[in-house]
C-alpha atoms as a PDB file:
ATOM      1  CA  UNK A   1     -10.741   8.142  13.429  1.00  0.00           C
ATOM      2  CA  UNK A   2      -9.548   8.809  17.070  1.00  0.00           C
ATOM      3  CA  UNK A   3      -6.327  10.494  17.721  1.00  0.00           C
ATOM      4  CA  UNK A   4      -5.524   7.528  20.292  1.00  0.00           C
ATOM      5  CA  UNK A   5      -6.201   4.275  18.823  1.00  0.00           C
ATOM      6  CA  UNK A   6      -6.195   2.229  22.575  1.00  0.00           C
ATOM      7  CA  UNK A   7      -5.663   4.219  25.677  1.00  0.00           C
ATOM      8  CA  UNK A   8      -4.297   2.683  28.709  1.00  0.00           C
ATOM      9  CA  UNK A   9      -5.820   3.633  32.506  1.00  0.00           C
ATOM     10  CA  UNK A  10      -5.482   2.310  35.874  1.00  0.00           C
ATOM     11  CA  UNK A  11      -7.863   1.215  38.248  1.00  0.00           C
ATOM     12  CA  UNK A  12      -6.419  -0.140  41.649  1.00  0.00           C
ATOM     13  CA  UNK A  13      -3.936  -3.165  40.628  1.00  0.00           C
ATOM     14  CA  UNK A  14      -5.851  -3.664  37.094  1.00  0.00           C
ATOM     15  CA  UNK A  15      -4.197  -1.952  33.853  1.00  0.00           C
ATOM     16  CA  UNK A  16      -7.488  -1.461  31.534  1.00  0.00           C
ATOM     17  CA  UNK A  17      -6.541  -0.939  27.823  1.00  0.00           C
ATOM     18  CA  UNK A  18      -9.514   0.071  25.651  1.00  0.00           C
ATOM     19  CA  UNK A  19      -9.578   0.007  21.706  1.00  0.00           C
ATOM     20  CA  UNK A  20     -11.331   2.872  19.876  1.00  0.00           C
ATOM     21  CA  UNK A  21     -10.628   3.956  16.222  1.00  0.00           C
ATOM     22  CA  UNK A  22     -13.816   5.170  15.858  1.00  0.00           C
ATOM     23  CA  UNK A  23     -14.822   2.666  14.069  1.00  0.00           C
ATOM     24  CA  UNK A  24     -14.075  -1.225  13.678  1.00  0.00           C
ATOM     25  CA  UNK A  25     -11.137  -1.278  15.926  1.00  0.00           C
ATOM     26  CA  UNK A  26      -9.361  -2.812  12.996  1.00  0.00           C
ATOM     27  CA  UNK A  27      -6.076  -4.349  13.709  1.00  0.00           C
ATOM     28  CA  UNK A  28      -4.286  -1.903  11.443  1.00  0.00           C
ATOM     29  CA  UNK A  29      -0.575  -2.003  11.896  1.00  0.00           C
ATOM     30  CA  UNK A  30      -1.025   1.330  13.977  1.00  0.00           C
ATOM     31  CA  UNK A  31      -3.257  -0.579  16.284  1.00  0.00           C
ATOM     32  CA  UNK A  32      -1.349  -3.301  16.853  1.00  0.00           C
ATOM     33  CA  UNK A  33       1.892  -0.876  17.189  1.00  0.00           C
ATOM     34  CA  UNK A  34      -0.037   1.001  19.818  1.00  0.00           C
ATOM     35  CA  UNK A  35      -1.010  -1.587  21.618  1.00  0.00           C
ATOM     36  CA  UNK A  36       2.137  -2.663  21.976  1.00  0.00           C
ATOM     37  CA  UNK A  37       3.315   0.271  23.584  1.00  0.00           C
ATOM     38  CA  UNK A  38       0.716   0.137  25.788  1.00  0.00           C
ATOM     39  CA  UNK A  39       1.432  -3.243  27.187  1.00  0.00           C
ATOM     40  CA  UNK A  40       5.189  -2.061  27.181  1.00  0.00           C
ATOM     41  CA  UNK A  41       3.899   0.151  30.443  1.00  0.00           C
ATOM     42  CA  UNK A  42       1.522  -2.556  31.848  1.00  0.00           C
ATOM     43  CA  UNK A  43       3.579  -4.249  35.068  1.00  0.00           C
ATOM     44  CA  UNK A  44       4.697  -7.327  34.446  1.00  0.00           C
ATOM     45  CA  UNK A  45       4.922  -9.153  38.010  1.00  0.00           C
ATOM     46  CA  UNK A  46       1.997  -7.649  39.982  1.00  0.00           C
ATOM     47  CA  UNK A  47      -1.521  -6.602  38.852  1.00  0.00           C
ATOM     48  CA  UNK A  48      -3.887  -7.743  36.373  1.00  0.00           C
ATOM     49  CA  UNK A  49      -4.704  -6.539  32.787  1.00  0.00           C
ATOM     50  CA  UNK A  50      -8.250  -6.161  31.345  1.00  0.00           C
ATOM     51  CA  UNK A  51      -8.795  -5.513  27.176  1.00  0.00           C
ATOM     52  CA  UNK A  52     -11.950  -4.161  26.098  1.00  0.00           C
ATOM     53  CA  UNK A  53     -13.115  -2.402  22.751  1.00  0.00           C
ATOM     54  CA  UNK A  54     -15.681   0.332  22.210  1.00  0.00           C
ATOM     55  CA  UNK A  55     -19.611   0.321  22.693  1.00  0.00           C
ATOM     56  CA  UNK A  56     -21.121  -2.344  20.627  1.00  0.00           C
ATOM     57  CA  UNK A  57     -17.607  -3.776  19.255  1.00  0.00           C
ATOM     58  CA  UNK A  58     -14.245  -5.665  20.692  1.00  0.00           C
ATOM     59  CA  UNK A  59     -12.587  -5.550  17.038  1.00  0.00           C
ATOM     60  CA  UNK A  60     -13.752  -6.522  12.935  1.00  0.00           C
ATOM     61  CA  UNK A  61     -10.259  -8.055  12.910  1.00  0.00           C
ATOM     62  CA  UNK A  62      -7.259  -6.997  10.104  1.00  0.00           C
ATOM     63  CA  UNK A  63      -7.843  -3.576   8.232  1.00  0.00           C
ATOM     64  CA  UNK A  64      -9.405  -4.846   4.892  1.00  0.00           C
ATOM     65  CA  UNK A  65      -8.795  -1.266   2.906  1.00  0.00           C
ATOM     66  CA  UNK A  66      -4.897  -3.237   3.356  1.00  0.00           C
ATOM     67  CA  UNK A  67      -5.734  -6.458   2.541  1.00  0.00           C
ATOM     68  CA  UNK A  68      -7.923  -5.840  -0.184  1.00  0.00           C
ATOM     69  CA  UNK A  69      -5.857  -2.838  -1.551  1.00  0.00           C
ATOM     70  CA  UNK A  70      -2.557  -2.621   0.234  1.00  0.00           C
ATOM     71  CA  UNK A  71       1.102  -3.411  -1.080  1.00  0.00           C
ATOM     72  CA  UNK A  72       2.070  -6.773  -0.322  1.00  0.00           C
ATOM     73  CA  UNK A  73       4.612  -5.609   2.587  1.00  0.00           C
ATOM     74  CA  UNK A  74       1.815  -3.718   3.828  1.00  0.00           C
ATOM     75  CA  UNK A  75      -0.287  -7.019   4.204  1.00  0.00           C
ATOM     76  CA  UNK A  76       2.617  -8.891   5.188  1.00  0.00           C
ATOM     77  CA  UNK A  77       3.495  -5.866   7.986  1.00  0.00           C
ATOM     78  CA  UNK A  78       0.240  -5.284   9.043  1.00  0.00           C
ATOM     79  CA  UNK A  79      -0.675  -9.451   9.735  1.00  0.00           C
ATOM     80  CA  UNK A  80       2.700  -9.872  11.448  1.00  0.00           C
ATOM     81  CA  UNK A  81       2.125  -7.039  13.554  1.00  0.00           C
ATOM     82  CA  UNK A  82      -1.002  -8.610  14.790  1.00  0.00           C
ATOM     83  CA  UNK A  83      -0.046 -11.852  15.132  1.00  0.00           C
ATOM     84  CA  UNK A  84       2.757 -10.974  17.231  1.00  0.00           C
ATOM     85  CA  UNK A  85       0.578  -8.894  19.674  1.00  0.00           C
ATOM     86  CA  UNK A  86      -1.853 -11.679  20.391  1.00  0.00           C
ATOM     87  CA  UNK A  87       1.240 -13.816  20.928  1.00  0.00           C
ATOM     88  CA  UNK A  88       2.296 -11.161  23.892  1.00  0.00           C
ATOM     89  CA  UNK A  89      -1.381 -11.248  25.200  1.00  0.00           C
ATOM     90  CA  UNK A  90      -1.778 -14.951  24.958  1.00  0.00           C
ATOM     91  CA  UNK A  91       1.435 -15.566  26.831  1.00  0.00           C
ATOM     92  CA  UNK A  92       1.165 -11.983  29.029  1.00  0.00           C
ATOM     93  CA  UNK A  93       2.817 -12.596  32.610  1.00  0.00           C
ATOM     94  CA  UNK A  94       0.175 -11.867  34.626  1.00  0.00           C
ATOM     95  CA  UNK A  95      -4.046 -12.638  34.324  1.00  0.00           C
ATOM     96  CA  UNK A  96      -5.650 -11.003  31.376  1.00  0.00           C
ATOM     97  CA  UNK A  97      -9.580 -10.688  30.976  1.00  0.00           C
ATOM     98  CA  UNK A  98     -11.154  -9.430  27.779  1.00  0.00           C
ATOM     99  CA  UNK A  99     -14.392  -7.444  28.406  1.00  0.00           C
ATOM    100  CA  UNK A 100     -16.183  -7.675  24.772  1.00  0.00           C
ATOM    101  CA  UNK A 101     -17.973  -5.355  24.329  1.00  0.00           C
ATOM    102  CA  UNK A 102     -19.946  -6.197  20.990  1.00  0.00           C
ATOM    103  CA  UNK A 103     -18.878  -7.980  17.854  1.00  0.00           C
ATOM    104  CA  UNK A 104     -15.823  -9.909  17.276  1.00  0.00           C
ATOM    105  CA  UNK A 105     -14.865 -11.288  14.119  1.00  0.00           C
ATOM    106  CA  UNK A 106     -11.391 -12.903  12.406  1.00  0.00           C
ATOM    107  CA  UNK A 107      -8.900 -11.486  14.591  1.00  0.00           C
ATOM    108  CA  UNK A 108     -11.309  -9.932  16.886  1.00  0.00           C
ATOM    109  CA  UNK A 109     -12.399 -13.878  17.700  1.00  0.00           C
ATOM    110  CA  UNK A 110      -9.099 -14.843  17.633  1.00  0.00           C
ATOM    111  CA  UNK A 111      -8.231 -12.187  20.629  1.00  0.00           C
ATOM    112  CA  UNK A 112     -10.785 -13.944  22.619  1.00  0.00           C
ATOM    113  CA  UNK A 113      -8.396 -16.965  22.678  1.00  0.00           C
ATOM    114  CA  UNK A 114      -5.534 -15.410  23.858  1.00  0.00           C
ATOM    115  CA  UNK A 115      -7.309 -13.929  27.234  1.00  0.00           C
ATOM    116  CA  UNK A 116      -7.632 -15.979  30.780  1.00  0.00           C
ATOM    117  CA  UNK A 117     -10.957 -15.537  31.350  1.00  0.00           C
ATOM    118  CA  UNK A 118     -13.858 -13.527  28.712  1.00  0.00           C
ATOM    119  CA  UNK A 119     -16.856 -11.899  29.806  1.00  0.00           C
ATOM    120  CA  UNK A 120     -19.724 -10.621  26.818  1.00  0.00           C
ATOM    121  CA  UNK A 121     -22.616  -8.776  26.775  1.00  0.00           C
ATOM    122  CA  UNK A 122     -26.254  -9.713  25.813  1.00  0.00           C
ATOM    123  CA  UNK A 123     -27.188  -8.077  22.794  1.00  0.00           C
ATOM    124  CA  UNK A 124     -27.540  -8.500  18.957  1.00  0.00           C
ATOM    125  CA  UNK A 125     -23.921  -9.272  18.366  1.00  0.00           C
ATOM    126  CA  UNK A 126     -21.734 -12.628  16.757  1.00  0.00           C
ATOM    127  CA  UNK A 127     -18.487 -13.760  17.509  1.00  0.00           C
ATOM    128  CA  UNK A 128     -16.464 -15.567  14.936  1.00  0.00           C
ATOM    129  CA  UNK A 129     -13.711 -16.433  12.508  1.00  0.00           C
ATOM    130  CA  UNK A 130     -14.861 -16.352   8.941  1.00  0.00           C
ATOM    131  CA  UNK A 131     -11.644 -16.433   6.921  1.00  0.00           C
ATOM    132  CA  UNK A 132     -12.538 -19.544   5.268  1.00  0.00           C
ATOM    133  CA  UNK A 133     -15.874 -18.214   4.620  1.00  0.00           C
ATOM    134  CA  UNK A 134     -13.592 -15.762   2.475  1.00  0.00           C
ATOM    135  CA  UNK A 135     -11.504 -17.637   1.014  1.00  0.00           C
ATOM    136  CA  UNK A 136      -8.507 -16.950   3.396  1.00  0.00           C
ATOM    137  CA  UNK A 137      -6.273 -19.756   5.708  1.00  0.00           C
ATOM    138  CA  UNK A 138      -6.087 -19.105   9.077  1.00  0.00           C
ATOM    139  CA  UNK A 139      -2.540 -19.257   9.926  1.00  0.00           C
ATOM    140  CA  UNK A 140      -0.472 -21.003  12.470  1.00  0.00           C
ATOM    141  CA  UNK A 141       0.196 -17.772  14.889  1.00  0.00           C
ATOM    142  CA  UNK A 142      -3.753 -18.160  15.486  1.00  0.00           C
ATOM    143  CA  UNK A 143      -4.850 -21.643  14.950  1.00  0.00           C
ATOM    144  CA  UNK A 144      -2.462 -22.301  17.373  1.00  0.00           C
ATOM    145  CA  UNK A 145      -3.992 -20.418  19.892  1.00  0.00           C
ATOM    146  CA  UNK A 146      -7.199 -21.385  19.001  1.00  0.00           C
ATOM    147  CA  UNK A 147      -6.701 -25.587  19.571  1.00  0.00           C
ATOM    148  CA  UNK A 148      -6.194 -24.333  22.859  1.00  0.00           C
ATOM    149  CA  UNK A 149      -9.693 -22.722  23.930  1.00  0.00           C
ATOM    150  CA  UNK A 150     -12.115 -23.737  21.015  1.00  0.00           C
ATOM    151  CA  UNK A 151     -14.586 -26.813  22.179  1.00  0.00           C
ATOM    152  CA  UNK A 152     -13.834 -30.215  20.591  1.00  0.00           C
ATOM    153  CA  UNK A 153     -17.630 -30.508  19.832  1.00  0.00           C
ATOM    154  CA  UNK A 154     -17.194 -27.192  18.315  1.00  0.00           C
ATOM    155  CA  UNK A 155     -13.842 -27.220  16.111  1.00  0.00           C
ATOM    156  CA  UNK A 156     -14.879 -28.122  12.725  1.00  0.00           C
ATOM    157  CA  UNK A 157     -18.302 -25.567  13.226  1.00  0.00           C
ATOM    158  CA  UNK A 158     -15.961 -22.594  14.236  1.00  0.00           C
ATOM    159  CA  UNK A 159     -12.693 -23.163  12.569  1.00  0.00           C
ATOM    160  CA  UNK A 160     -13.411 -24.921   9.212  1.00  0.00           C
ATOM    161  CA  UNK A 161     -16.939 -23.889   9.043  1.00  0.00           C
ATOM    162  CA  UNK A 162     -17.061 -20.687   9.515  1.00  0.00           C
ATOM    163  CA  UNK A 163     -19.672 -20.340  12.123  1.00  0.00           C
ATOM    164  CA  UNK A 164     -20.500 -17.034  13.337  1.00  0.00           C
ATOM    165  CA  UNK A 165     -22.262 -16.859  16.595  1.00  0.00           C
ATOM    166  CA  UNK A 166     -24.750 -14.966  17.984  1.00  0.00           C
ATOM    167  CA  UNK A 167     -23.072 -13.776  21.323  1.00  0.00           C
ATOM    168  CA  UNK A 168     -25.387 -15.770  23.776  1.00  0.00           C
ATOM    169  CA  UNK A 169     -24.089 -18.740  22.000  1.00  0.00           C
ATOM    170  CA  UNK A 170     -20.461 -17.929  22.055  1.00  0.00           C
ATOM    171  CA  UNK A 171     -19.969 -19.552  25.391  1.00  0.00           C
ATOM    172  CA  UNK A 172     -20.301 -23.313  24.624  1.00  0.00           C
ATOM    173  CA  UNK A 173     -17.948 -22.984  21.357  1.00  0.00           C
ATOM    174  CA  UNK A 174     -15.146 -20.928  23.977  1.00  0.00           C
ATOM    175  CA  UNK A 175     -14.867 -17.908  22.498  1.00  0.00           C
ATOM    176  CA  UNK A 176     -16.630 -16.430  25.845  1.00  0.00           C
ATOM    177  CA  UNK A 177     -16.789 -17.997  29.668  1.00  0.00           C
ATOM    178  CA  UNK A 178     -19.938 -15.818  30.221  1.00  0.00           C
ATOM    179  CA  UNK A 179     -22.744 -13.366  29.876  1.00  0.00           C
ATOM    180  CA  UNK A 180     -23.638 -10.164  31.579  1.00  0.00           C
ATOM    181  CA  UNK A 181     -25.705  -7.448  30.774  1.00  0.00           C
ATOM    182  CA  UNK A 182     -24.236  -4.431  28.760  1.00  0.00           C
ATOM    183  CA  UNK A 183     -24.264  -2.263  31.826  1.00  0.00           C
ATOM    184  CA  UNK A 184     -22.568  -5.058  34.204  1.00  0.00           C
ATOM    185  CA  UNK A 185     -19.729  -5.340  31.831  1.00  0.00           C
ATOM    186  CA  UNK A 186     -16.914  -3.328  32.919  1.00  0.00           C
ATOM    187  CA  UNK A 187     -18.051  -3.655  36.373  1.00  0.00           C
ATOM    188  CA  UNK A 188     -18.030  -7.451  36.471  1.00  0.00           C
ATOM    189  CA  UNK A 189     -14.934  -7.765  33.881  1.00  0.00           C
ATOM    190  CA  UNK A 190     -12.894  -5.278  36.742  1.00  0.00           C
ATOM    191  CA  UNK A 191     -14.181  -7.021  39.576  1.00  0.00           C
ATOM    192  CA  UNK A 192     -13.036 -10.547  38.039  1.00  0.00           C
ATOM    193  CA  UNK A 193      -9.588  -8.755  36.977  1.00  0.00           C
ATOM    194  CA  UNK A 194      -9.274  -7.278  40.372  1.00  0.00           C
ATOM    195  CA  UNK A 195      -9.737 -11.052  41.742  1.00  0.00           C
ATOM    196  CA  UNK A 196      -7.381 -12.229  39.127  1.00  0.00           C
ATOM    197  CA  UNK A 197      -4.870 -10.050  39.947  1.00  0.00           C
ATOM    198  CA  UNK A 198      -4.115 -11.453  43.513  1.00  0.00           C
ATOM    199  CA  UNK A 199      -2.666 -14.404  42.064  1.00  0.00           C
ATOM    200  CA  UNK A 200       0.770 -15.390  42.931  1.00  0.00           C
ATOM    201  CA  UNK A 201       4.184 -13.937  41.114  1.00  0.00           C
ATOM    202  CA  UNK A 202       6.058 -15.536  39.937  1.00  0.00           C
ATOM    203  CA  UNK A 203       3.927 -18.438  40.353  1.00  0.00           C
ATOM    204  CA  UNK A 204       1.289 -17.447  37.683  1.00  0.00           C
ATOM    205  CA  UNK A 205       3.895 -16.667  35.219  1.00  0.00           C
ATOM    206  CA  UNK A 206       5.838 -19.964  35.828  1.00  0.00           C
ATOM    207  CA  UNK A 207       2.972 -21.999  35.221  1.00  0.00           C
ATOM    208  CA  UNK A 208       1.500 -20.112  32.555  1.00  0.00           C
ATOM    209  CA  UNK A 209       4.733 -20.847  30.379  1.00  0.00           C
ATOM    210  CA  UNK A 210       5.180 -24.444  31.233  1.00  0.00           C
ATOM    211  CA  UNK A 211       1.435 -24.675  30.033  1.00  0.00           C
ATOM    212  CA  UNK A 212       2.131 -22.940  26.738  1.00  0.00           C
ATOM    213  CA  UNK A 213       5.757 -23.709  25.835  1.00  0.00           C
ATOM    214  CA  UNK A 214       4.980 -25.960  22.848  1.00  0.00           C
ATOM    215  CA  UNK A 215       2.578 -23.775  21.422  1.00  0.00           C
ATOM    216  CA  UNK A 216       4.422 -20.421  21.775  1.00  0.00           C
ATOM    217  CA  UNK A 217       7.246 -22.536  19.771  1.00  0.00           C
ATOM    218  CA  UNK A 218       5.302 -23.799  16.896  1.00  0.00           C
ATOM    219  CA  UNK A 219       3.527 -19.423  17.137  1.00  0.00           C
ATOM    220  CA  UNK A 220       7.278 -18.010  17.146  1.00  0.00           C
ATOM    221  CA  UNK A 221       8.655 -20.424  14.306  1.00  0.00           C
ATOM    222  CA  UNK A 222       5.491 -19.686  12.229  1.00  0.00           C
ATOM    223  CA  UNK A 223       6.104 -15.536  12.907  1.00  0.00           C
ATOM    224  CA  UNK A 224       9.674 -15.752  11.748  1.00  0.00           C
ATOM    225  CA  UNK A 225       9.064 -17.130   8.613  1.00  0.00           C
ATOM    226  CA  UNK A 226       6.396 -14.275   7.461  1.00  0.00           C
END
């Protein structure tokens, strides 16, 4: 595993975090503390932020070793702790695009939600949440987030189906607003951050929270009863 679970760099007025555990990118409750940190040093009323993961994968969701193995505090720790980051994403102050970089699955998918504008690679890679598939709910924090960007046409296929996507199919469902080639990634996802990050303060913000008010209520009232 990496020493540094997500780094944080600049580049002009975008803050770039990048996941890397070496492996997954799990949302172990070290992740999801570290990322936190992270955004703690992110400016909140200028700039842009851009998320991406490591080469051929954004994130394979919650640590499994925990959920299949763990204590149930750690469970119980470990899912609050990432629910209550993509909260802060989804409802981040200023623009946020996700560069994916690979595969995203469960909570990988559901990070996909919570950005302003997604850009994926072509490639051999699926998007998707499968925690029906095994026999898991997907809670409020999340489903919240996701009536909010997943299709109509594609609700039932992605949330109570299962569906996993291939990637170039990922766009119609709204897990991704497009496609570039694996080489164009970072330099179209910083271009479109860069873009992004000229928009008005506190104007963004403002509207941004009048948009998600009701949903960040029925998120926070689900997160304090975990």
């Amino acid at each position: 595993m990496s020493e540094q679970l997500a780094t944080l760099t600049r580049d002009g007025a975008v803050s770039i975090i990048t996941m890397n555990d070496g492996k997954a990118n799990v949302f172990s409750h070290p992740m999801s503390m570290t990322i936190e940190s992270l955004l703690d040093d992110v400016p909140k009323d200028s700039g842009a932020l851009l998320i991406t993961g490591k080469s051929g994968i954004l994130s394979g969701g919650f640590d499994l070793n925990v959920i299949n193995e763990g204590t149930p505090e750690d469970r119980r720790a470990m899912t609050k702790a990432g629910f209550s980051l993509l909260r802060r994403i989804y409802s981040f102050p200023r623009p946020v695009v996700i560069a994916c970089s690979g595969h995203s699955i469960a909570l990988g998918a559901f990070l996909l939600f919570c950005a302003d504008y997604r850009i994926g690679i072509q490639g051999d890679f699926r998007i998707g949440a499968n925690e029906i598939m095994n026999n898991m709910n997907v809670p409020v924090p999340i489903l919240e987030i996701a009536k909010t960007r997943v299709a109509t046409a594609h609700w039932y296929r992605a949330m109570l189906n299962s569906e996993i996507y291939q990637i170039s199919d990922a766009v119609a469902p709204g897990y991704l607003d497009e496609l570039v080639e694996p080489d164009q990634l970072l330099p179209e996802a910083l271009k479109k951050a860069t873009a992004m990050a000229e928009l008005g303060h506190p104007f963004y913000e403002a509207t941004k929270g009048m948009d998600q008010a009701s949903v960040l209520d029925r998120i926070d009232t689900a997160i304090a009863s975990m």
